[in-house]
C-alpha atoms as a PDB file:
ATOM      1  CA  UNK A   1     125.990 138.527 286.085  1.00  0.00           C
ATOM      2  CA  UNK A   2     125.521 139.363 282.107  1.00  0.00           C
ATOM      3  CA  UNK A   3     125.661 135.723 280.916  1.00  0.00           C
ATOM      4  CA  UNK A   4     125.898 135.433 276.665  1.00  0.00           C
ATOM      5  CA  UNK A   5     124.371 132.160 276.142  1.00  0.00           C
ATOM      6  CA  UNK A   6     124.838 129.462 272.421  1.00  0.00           C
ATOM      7  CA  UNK A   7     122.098 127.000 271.618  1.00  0.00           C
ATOM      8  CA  UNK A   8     119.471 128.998 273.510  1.00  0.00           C
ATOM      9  CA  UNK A   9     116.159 127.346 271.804  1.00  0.00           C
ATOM     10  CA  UNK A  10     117.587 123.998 272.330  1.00  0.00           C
ATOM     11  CA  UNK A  11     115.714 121.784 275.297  1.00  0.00           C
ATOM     12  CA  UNK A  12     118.756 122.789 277.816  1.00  0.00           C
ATOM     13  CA  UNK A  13     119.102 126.331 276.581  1.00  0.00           C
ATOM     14  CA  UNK A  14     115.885 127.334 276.751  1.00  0.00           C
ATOM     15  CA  UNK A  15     115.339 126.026 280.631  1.00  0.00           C
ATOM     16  CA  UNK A  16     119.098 127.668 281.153  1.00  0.00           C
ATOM     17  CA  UNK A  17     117.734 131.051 279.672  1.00  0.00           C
ATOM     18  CA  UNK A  18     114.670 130.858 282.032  1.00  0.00           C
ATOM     19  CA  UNK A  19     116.060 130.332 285.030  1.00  0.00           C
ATOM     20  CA  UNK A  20     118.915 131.971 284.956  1.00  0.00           C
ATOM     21  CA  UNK A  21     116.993 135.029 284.266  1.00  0.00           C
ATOM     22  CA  UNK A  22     114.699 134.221 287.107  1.00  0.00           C
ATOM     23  CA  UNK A  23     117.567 134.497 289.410  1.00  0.00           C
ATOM     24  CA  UNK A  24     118.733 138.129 288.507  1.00  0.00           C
ATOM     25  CA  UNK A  25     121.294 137.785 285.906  1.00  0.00           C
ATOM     26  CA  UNK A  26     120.915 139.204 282.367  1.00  0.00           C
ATOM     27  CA  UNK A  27     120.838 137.065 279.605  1.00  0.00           C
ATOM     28  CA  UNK A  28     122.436 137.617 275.947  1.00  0.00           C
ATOM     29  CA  UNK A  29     121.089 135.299 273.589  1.00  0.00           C
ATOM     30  CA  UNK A  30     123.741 134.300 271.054  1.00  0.00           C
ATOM     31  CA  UNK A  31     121.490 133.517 267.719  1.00  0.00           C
ATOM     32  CA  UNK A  32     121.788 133.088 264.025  1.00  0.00           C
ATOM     33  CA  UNK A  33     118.752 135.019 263.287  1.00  0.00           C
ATOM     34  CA  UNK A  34     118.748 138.152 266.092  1.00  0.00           C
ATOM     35  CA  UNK A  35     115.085 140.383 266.592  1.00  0.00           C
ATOM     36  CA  UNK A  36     114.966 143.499 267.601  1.00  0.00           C
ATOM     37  CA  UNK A  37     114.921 142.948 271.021  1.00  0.00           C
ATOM     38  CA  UNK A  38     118.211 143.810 273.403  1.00  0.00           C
ATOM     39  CA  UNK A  39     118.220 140.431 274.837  1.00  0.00           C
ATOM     40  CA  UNK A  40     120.133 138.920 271.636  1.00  0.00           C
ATOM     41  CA  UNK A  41     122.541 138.879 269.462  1.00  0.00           C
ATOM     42  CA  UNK A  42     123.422 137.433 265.891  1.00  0.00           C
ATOM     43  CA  UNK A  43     126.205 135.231 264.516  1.00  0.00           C
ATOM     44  CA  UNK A  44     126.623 132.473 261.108  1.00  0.00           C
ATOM     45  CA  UNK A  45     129.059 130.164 262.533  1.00  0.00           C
ATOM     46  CA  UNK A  46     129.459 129.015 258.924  1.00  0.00           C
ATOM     47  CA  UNK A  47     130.186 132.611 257.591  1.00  0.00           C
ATOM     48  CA  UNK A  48     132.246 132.678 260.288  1.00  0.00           C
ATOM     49  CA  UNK A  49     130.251 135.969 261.393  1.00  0.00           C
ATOM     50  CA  UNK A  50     129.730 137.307 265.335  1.00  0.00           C
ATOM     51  CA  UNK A  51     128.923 140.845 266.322  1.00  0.00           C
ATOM     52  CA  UNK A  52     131.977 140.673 268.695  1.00  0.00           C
ATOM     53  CA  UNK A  53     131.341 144.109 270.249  1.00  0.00           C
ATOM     54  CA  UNK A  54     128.153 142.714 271.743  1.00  0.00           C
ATOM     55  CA  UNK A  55     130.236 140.175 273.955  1.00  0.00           C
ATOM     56  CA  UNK A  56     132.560 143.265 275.612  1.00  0.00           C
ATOM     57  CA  UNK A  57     132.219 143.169 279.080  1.00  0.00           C
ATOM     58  CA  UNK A  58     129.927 139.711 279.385  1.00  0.00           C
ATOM     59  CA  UNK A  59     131.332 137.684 282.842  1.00  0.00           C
ATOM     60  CA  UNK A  60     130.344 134.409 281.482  1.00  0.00           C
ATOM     61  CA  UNK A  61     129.579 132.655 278.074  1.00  0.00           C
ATOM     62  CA  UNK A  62     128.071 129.116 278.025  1.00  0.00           C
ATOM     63  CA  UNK A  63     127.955 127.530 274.542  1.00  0.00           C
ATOM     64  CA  UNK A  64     125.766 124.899 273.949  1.00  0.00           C
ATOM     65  CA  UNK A  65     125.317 125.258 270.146  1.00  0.00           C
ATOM     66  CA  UNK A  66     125.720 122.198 268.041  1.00  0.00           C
ATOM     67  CA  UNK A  67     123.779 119.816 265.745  1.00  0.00           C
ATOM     68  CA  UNK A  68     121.457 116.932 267.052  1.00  0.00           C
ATOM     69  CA  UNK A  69     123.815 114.005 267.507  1.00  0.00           C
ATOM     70  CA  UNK A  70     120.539 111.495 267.009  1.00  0.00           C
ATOM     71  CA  UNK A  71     118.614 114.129 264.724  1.00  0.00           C
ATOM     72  CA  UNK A  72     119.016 111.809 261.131  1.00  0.00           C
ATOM     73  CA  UNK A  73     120.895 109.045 260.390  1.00  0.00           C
ATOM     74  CA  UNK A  74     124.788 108.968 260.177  1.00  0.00           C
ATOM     75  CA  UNK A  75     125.558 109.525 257.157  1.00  0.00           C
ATOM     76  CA  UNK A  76     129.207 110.718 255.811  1.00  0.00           C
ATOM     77  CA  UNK A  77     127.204 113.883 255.371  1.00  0.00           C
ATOM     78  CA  UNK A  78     125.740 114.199 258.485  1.00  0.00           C
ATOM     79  CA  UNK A  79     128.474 113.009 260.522  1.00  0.00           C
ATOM     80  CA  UNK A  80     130.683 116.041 258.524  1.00  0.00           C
ATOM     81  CA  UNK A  81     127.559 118.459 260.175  1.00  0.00           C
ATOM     82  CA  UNK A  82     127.900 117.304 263.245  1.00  0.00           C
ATOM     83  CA  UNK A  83     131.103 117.800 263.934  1.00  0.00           C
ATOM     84  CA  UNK A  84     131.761 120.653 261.968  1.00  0.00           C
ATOM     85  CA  UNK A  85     128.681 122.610 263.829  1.00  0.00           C
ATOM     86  CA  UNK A  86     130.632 122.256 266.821  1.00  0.00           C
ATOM     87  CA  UNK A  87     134.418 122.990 265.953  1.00  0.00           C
ATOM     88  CA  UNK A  88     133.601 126.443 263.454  1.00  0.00           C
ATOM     89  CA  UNK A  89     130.820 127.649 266.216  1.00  0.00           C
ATOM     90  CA  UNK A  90     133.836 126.858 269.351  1.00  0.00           C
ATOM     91  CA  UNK A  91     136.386 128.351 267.237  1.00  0.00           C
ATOM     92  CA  UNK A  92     134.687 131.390 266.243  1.00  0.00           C
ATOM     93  CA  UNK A  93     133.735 132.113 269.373  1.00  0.00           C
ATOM     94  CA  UNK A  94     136.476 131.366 271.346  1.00  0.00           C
ATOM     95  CA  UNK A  95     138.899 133.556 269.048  1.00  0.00           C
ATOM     96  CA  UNK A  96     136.573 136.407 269.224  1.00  0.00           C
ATOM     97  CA  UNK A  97     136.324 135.968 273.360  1.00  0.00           C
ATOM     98  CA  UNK A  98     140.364 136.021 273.275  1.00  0.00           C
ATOM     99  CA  UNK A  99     140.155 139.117 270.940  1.00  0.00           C
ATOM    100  CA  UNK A 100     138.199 141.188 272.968  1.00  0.00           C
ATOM    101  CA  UNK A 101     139.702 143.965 275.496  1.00  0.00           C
ATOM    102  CA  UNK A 102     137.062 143.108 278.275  1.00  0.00           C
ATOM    103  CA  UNK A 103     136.701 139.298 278.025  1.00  0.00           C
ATOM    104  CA  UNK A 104     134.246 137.248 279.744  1.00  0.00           C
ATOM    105  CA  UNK A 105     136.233 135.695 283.228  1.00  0.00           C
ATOM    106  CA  UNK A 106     134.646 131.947 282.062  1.00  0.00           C
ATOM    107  CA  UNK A 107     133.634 130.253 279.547  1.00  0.00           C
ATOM    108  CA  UNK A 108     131.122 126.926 279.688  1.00  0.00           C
ATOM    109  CA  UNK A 109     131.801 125.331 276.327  1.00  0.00           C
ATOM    110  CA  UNK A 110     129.460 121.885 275.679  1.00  0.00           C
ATOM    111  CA  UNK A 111     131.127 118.657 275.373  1.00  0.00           C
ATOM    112  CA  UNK A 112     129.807 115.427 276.030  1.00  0.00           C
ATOM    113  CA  UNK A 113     130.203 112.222 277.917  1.00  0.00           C
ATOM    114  CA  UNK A 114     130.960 110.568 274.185  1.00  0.00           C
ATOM    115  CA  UNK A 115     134.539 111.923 274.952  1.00  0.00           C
ATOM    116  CA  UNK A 116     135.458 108.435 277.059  1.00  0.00           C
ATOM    117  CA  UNK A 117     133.615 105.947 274.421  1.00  0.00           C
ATOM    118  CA  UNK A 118     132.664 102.427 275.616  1.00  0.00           C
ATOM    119  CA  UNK A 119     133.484 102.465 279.368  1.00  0.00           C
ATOM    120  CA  UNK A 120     132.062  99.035 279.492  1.00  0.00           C
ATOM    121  CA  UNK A 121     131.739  98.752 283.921  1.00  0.00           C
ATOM    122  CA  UNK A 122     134.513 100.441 284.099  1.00  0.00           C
ATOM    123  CA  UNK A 123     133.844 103.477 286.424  1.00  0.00           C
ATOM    124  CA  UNK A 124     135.206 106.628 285.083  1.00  0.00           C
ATOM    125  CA  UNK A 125     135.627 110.313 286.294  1.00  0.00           C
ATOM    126  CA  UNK A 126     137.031 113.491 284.355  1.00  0.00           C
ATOM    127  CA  UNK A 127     140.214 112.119 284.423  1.00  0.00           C
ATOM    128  CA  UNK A 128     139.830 108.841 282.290  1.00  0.00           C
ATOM    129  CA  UNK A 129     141.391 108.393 278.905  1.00  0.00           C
ATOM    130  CA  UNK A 130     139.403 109.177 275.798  1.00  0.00           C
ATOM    131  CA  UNK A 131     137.713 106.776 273.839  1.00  0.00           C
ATOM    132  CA  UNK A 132     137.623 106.081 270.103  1.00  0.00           C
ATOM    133  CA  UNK A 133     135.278 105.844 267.318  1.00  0.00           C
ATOM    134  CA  UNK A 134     132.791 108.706 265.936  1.00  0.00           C
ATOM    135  CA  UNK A 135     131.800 110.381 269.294  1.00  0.00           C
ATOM    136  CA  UNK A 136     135.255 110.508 270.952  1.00  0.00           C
ATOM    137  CA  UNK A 137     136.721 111.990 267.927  1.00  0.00           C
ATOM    138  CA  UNK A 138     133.860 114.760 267.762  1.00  0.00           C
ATOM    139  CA  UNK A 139     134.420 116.076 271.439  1.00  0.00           C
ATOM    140  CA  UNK A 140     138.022 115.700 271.572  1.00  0.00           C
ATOM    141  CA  UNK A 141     137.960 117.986 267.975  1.00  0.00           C
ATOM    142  CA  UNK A 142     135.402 119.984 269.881  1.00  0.00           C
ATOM    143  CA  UNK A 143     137.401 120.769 272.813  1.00  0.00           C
ATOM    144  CA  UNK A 144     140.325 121.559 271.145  1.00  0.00           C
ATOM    145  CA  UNK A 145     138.717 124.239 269.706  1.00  0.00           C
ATOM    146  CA  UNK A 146     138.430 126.321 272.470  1.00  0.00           C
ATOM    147  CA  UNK A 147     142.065 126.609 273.098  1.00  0.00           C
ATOM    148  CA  UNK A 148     141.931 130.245 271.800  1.00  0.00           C
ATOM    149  CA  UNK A 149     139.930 130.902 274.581  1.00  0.00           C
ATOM    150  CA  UNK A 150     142.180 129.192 277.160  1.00  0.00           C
ATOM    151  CA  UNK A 151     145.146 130.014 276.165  1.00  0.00           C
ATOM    152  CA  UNK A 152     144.223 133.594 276.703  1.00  0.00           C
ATOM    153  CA  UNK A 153     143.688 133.288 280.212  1.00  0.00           C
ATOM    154  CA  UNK A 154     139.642 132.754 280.012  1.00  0.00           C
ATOM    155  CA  UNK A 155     138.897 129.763 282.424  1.00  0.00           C
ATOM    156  CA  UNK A 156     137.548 127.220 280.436  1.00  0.00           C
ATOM    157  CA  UNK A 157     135.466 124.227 281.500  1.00  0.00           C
ATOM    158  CA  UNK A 158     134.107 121.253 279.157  1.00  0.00           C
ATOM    159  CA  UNK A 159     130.504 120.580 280.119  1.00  0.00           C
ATOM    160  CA  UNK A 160     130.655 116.385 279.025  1.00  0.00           C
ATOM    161  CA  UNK A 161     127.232 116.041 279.340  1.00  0.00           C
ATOM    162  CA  UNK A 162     125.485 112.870 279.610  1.00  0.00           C
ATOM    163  CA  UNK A 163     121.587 111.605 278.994  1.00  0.00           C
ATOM    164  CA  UNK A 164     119.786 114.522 279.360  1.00  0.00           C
ATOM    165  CA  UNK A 165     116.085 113.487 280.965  1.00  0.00           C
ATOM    166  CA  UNK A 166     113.340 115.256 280.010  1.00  0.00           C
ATOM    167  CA  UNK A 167     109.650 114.516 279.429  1.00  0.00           C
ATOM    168  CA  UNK A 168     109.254 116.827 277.015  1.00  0.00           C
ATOM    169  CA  UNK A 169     112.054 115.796 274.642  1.00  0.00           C
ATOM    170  CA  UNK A 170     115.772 114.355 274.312  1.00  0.00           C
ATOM    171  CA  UNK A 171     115.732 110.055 274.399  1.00  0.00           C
ATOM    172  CA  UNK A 172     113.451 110.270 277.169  1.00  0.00           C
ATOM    173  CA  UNK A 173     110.726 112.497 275.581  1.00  0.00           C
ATOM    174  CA  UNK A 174     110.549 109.762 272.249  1.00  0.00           C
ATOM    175  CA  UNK A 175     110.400 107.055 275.167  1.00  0.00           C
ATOM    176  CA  UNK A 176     108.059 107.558 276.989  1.00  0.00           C
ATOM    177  CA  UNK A 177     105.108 106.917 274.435  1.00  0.00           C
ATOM    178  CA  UNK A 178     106.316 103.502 273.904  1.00  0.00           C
ATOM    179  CA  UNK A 179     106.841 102.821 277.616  1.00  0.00           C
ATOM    180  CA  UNK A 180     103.200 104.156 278.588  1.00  0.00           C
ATOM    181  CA  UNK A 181     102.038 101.684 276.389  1.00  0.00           C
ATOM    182  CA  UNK A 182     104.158  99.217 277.643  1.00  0.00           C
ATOM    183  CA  UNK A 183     106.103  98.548 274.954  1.00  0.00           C
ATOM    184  CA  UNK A 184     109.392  99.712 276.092  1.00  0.00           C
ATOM    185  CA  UNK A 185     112.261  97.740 277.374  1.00  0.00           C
ATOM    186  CA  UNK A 186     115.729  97.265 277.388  1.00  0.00           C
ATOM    187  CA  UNK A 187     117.893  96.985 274.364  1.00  0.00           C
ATOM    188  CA  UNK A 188     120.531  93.969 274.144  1.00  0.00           C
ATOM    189  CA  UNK A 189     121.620  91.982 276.928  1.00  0.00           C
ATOM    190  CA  UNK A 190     121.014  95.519 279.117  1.00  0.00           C
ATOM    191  CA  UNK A 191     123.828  95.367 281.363  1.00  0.00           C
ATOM    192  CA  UNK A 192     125.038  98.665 279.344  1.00  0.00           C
ATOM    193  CA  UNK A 193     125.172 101.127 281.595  1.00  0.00           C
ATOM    194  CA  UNK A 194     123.477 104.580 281.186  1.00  0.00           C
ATOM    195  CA  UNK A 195     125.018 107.848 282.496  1.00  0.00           C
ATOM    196  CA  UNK A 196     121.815 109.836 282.844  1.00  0.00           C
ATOM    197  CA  UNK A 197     121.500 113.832 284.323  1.00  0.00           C
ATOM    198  CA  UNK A 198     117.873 115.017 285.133  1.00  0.00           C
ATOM    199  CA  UNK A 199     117.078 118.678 283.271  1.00  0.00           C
ATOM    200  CA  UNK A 200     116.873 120.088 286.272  1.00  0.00           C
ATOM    201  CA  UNK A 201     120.602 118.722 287.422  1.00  0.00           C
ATOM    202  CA  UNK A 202     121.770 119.182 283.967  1.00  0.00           C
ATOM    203  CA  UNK A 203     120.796 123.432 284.485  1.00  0.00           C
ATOM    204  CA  UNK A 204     121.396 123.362 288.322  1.00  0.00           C
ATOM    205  CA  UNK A 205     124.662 122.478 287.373  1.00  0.00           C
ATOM    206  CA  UNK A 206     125.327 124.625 285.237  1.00  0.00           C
ATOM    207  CA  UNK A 207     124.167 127.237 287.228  1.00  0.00           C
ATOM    208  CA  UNK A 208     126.485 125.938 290.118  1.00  0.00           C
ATOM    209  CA  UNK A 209     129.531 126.007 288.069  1.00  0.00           C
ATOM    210  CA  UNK A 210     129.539 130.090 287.021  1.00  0.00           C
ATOM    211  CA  UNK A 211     130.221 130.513 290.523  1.00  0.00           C
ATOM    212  CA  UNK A 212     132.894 127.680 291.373  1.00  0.00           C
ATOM    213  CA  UNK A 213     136.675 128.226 290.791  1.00  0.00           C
ATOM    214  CA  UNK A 214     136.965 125.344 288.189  1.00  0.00           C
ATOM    215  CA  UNK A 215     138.308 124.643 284.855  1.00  0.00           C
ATOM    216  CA  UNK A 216     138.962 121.376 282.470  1.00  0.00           C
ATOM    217  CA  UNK A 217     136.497 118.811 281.822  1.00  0.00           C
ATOM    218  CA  UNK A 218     133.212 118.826 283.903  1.00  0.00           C
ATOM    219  CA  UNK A 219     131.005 115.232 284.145  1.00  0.00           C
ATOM    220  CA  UNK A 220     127.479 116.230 283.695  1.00  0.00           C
ATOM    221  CA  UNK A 221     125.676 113.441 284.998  1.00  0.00           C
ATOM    222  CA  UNK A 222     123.988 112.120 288.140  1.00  0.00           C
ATOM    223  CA  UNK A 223     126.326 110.190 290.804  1.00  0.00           C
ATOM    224  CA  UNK A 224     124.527 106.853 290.175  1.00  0.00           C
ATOM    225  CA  UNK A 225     124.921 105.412 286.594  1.00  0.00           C
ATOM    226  CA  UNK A 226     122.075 102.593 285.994  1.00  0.00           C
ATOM    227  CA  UNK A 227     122.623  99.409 283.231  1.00  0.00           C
ATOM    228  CA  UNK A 228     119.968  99.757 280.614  1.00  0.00           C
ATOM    229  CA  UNK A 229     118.028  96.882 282.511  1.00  0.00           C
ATOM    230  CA  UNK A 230     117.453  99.014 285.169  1.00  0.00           C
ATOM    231  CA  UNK A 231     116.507 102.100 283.622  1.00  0.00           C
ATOM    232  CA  UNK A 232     114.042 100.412 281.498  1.00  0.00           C
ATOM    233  CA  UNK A 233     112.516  98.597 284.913  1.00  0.00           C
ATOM    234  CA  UNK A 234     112.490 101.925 286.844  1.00  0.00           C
ATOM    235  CA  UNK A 235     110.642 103.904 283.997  1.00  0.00           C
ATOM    236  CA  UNK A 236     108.751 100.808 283.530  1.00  0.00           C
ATOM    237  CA  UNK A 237     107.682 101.012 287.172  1.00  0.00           C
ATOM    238  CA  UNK A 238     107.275 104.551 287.046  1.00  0.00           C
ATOM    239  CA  UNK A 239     104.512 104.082 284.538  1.00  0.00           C
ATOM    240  CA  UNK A 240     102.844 101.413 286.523  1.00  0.00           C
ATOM    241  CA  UNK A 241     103.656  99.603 282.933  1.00  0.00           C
ATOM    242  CA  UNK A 242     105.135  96.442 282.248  1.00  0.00           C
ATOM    243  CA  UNK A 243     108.895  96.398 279.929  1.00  0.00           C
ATOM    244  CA  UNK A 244     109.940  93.773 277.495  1.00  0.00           C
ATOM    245  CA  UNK A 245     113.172  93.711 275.255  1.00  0.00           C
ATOM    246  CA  UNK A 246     113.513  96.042 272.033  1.00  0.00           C
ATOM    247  CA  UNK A 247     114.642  94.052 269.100  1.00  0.00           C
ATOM    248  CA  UNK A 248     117.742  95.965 267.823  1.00  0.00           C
ATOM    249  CA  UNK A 249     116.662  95.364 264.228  1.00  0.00           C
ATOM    250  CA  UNK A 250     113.577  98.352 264.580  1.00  0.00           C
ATOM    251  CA  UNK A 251     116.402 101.287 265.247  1.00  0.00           C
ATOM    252  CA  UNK A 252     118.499  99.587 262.959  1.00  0.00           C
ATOM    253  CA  UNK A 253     116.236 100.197 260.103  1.00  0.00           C
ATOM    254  CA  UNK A 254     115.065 103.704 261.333  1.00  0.00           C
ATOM    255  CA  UNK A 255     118.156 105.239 262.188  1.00  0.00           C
ATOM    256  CA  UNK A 256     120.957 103.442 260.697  1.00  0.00           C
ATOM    257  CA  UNK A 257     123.240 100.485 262.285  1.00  0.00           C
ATOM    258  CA  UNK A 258     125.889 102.519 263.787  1.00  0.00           C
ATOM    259  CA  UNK A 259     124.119 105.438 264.992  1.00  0.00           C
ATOM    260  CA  UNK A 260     121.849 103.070 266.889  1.00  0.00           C
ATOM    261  CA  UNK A 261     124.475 100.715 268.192  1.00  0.00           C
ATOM    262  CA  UNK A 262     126.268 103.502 269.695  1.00  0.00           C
ATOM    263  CA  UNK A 263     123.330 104.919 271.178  1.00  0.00           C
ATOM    264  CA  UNK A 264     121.537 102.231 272.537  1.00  0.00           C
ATOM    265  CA  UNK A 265     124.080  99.411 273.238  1.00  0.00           C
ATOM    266  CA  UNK A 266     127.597 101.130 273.847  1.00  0.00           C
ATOM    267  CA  UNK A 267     128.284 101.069 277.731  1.00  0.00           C
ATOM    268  CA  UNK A 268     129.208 104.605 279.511  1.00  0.00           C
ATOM    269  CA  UNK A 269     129.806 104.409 283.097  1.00  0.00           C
ATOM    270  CA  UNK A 270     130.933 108.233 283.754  1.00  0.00           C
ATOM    271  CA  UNK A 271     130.586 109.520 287.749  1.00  0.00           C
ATOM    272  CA  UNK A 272     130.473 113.503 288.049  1.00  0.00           C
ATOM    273  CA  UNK A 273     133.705 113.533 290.712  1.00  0.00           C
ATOM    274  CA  UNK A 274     134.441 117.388 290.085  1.00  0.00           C
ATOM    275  CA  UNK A 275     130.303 117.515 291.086  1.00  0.00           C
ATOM    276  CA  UNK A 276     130.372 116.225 294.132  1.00  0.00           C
ATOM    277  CA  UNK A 277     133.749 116.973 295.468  1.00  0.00           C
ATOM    278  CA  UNK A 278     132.662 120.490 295.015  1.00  0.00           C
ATOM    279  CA  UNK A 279     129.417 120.368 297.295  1.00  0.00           C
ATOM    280  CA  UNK A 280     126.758 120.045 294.314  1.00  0.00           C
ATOM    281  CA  UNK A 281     123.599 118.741 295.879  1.00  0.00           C
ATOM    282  CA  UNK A 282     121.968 116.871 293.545  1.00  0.00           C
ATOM    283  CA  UNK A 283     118.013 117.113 293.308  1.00  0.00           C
ATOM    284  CA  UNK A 284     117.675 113.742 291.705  1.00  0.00           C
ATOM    285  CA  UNK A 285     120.908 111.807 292.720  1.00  0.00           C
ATOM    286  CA  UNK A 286     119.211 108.567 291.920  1.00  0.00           C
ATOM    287  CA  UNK A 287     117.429 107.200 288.609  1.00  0.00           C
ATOM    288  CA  UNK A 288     114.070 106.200 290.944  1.00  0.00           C
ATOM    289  CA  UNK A 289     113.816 109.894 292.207  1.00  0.00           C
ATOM    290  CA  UNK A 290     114.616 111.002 288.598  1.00  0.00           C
ATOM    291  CA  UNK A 291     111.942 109.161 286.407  1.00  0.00           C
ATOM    292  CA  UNK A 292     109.075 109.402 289.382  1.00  0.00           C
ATOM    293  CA  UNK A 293     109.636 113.461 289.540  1.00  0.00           C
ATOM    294  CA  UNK A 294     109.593 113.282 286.062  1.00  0.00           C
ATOM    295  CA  UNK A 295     106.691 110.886 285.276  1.00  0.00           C
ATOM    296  CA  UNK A 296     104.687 112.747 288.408  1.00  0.00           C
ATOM    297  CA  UNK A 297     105.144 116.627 286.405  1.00  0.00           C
END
């Protein structure tokens, strides 16, 4: 397949880009500052720019452009960045993909699991109710911005991605120091729950999904959410370290009260049902697997 990809440097993108290409298909980087090589492409979603002719005759686009949601502190500016990064870059290039005379047959468009807010324990597929605050308001703007897209007859699925885990970056990656030392722990009472995806799930499924039949919103996360307890004993005993609790009042101060309230104390309980009722096999179903696969590479 010729697959145009968004957010290709990012720690998902560039794995995407890699394996993908490993298994045959051509890759189009979509990038704000293109080289010379025929590999990518350029476009300013904030000029509102895309070298449109590029994407004629692509079978797939997967955009995972979009500012850090935990990058700086939530300010009224930042918060403006991130969620304007990801409505002008879904709605320029979902316009141009309904513009074109040989559009791609899907698009991937990023979301995230911040779509359903505070779940609390309450276990929730693709088809739960959005949440409010910050977050749900970002990838509910976010997803209706791709409705050029749809409603010209390009299936359309919303990747709601959750925790990311990586050892070389994401929450896990800025971890993991603190944990080796054993200085990590849980955060609050810890009966939060976590809805984790291992990189290798996170592209795996993403992979997976160019060749399924679906559309809508897609749960990005491993079949077996964890409370914040737990994670912190499994990486904990990962490590072969002990885990404490984390004072809320040190990512208070360093990245602002709301930013890390959401982060570290709001509750998401989100199951991947589309996932698994479509025959994904997970390769790390389970948050022991996960961290030990992990910790081991």
């Amino acid at each position: 397949m010729d697959i145009a990809i968004t957010g290709s440097n990012g720690l998902i993108g560039k794995r995407l880009v890699g394996d993908l290409e490993a298994d045959g298909h051509r890759v189009l980087r979509v990038v704000r500052s293109a080289d010379s090589s025929t590999d990518s492409m350029q476009w300013d979603p904030v000029k509102g720019t895309i070298d449109a002719a590029a994407l004629e005759g692509i079978d797939a686009v997967i955009h995972l452009a979009g500012e850090g949601i935990a990058e700086k502190r939530w300010t009224d500016e930042q918060k403006a960045t991130i969620r304007s990064s990801r409505e002008l870059g879904t709605t320029l290039l979902a316009t141009t993909l309904a513009g074109l005379d040989r559009p791609p047959t899907a698009l991937l468009s990023g979301s995230a699991i911040g779509y359903y807010g505070d779940t609390a324990d309450r276990i929730t597929a693709e088809n739960g109710p959005a949440g409010t605050g910050f977050l749900p308001d970002v990838c509910i703007a976010w997803e209706a911005a791709a409705a050029p897209a749809v409603e010209a007859g390009i299936r359309t699925m919303f990747l709601r991605t959750g925790v990311v885990l990586s050892a070389k970056g994401g929450s896990l990656g800025k971890q993991l120091p603190f944990f080796k030392f054993g200085l990590g722990g849980r955060s609050g009472r810890g009966n939060q729950y976590i809805s984790w995806i291992s990189l290798d799930d996170e592209v795996g499924a993403i992979a997976w999904l160019l060749g399924q039949e679906l559309d809508g919103p897609v749960n990005l996360t491993a079949p077996n959410p964890v409370t914040n307890a737990q994670f912190a004993r499994s990486l904990g005993s990962a490590l072969h370290r002990p885990t404490t609790v984390i004072p809320m009042i040190g990512p208070r101060v360093l990245f602002g009260r709301e930013l890390a309230d959401t982060l570290l104390l709001e509750s998401a309980r989100i199951i991947p049902a589309k996932l698994t009722q479509g025959g994904y096999e997970f390769r790390h179903p389970t948050i022991d697997v996960a961290l030990a696969h992990l910790v081991k590479s």
